[in-house]
C-alpha atoms as a PDB file:
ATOM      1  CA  UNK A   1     -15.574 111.111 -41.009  1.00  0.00           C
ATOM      2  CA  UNK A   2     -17.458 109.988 -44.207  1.00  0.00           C
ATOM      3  CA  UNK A   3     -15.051 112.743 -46.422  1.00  0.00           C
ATOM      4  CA  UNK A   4     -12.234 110.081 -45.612  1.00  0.00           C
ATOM      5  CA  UNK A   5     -13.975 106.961 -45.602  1.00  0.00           C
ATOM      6  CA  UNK A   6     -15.849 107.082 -49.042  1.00  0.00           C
ATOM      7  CA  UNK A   7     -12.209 107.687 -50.671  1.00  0.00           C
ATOM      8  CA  UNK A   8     -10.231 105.567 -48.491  1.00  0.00           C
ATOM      9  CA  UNK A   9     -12.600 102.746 -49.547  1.00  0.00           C
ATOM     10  CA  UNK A  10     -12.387 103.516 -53.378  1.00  0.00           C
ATOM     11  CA  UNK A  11      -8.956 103.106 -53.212  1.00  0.00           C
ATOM     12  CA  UNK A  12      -8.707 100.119 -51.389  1.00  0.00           C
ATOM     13  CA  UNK A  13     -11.281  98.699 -53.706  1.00  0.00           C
ATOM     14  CA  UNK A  14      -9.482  99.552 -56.753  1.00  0.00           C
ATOM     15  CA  UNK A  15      -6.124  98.799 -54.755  1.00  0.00           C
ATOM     16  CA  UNK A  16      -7.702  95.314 -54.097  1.00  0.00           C
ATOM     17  CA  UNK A  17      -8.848  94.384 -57.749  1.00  0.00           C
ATOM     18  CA  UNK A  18      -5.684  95.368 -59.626  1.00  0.00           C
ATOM     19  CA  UNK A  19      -3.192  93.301 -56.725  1.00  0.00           C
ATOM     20  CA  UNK A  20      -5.543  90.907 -57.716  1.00  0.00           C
ATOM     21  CA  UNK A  21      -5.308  90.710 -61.245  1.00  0.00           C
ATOM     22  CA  UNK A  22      -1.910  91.039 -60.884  1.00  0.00           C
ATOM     23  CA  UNK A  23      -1.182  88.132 -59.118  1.00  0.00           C
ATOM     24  CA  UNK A  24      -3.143  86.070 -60.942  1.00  0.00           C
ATOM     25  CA  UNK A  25      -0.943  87.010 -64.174  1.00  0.00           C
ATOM     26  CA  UNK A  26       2.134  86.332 -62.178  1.00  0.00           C
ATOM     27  CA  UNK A  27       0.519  82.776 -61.556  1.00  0.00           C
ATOM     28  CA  UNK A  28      -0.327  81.924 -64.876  1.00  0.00           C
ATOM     29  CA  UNK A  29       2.729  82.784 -66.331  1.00  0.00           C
ATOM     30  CA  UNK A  30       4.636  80.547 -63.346  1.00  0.00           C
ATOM     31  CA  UNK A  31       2.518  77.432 -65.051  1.00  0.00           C
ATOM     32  CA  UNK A  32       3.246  78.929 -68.524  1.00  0.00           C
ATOM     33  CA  UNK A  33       6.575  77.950 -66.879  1.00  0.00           C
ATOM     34  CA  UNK A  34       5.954  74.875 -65.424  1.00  0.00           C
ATOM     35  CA  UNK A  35       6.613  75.838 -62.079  1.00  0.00           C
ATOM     36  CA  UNK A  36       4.144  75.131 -59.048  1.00  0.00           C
ATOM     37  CA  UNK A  37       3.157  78.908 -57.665  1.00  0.00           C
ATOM     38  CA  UNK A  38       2.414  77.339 -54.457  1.00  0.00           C
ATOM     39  CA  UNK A  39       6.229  77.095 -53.965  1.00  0.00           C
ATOM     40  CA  UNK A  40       6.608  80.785 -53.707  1.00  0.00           C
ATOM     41  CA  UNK A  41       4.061  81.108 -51.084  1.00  0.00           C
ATOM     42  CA  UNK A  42       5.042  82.204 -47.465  1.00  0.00           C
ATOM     43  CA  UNK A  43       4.885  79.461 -45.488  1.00  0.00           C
ATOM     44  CA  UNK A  44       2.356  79.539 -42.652  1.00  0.00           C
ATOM     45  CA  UNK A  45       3.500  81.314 -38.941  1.00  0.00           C
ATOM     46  CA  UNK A  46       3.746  78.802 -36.977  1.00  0.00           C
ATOM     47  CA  UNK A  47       3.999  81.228 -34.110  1.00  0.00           C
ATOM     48  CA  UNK A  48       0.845  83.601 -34.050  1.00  0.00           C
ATOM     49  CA  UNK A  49      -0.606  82.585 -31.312  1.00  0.00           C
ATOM     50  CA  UNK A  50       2.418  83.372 -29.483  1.00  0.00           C
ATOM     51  CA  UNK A  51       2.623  86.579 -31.245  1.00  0.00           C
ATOM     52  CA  UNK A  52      -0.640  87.933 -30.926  1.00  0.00           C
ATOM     53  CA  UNK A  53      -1.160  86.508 -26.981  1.00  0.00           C
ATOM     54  CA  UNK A  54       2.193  88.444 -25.642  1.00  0.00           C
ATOM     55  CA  UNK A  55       0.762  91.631 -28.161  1.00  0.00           C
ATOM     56  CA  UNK A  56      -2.629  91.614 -26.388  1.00  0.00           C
ATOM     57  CA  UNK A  57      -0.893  90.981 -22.751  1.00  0.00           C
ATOM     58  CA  UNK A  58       1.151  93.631 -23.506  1.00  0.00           C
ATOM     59  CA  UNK A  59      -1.110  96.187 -24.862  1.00  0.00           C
ATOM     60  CA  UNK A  60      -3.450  95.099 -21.465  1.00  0.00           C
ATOM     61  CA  UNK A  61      -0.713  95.565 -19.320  1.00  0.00           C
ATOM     62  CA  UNK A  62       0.165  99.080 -20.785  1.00  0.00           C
ATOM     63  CA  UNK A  63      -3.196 100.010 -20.639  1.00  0.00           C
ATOM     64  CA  UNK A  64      -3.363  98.704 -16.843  1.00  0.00           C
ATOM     65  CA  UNK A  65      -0.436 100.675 -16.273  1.00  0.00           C
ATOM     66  CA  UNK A  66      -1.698 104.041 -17.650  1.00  0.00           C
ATOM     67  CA  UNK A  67      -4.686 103.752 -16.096  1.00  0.00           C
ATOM     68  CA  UNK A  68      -2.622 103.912 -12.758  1.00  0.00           C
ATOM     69  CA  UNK A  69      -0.994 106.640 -13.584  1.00  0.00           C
ATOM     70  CA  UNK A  70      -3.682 108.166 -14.878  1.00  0.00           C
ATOM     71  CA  UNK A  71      -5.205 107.566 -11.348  1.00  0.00           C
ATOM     72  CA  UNK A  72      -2.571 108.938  -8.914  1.00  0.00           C
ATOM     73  CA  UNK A  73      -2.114 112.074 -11.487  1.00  0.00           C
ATOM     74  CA  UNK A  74       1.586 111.211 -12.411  1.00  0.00           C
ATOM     75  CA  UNK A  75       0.998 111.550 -15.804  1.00  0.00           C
ATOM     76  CA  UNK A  76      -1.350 113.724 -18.443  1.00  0.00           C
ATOM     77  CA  UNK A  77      -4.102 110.713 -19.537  1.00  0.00           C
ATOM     78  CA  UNK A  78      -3.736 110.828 -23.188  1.00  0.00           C
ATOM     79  CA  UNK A  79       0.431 110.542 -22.866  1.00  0.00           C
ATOM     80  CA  UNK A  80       0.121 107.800 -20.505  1.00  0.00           C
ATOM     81  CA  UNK A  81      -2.360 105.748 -22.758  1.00  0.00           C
ATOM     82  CA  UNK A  82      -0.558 106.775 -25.802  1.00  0.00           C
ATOM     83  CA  UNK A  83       3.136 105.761 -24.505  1.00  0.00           C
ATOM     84  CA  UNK A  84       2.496 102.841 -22.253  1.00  0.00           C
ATOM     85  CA  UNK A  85       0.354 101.026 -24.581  1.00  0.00           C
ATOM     86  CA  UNK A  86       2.972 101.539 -27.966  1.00  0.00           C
ATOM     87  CA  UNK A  87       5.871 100.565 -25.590  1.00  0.00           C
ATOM     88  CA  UNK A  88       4.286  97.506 -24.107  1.00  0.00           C
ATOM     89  CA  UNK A  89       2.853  96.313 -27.268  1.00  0.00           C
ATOM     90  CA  UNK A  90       6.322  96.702 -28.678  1.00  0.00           C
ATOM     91  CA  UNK A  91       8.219  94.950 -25.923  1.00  0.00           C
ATOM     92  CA  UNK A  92       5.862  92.455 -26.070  1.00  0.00           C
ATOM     93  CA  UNK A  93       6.529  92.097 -30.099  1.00  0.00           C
ATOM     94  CA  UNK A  94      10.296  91.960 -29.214  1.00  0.00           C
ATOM     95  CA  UNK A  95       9.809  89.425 -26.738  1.00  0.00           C
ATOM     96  CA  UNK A  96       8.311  87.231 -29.223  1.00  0.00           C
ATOM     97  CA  UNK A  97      10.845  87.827 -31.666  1.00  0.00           C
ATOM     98  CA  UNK A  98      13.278  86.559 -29.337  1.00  0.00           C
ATOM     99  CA  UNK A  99      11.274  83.394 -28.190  1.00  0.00           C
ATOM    100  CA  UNK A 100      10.530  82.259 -31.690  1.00  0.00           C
ATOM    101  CA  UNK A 101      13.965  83.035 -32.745  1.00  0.00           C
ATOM    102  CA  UNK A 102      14.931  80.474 -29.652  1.00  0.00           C
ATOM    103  CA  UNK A 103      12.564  77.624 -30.166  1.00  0.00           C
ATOM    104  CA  UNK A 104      13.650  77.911 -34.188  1.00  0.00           C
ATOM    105  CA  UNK A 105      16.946  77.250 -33.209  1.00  0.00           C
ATOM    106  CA  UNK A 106      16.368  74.851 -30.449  1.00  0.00           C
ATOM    107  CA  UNK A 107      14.099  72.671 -33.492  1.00  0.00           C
ATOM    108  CA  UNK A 108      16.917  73.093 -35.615  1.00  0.00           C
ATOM    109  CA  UNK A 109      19.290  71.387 -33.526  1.00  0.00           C
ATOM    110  CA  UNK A 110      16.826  68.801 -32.236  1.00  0.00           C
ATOM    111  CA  UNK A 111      16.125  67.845 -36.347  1.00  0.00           C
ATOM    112  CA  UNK A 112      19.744  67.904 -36.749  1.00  0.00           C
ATOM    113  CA  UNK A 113      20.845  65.468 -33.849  1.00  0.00           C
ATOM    114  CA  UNK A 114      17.816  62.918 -34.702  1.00  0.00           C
ATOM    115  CA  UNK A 115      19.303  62.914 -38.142  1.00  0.00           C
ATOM    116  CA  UNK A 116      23.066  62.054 -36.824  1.00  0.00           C
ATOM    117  CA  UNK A 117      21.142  59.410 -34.668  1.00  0.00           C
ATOM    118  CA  UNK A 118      20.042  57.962 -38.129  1.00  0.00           C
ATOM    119  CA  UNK A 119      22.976  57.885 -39.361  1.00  0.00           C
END
């Protein structure tokens, strides 16, 4: 274990430091510019919670699930863990694609009615 960590750290370390340094020249030259860097930021997920509560009821569920299986000797223990908890974890990430895809589309077109009611 410690032949991979001690180099796996170095090079996030030194990984780390020059993505670092490199941003910060990419920021300084945006205000050599004139420009505000905070501009080209990624705004903020307004949906994590969602995302990461359907992840971990999925991942739960999948591991539920395996251990079932696991139980009434359907399936080998490692394949059922494996499987069941990548494909609930990933329906669950698709599920939350498509909600937040929904309620983004549903704000849209609430912002854009209030702004006709202006009008």
């Amino acid at each position: 274990m410690n032949e991979f960590l001690i180099p796996a750290t170095i090079f996030a370390t030194i990984y780390g430091i020059v993505y670092l340094l490199i941003r910060r020249k990419e920021r300084m030259a945006l205000l050599d510019r004139g420009l505000d860097p905070t501009s080209f930021e990624k705004k903020s997920n307004d949906f994590s919670s969602l995302k990461y509560g359907l992840l971990f009821t999925g991942v739960g569920l999948g591991l539920l699930l395996a251990n079932i299986l696991v139980s009434t000797g359907a399936m080998e223990r490692e394949a059922a863990y494996f499987s069941l908890v990548s494909l609930f974890g990933g329906i669950a990430l698709i599920l939350d694609y498509i909600l937040e895809i929904r309620i983004s589309k549903n704000q849209k077109a609430k912002e854009i009615s209030e702004e006709a009611d202006l009008k």
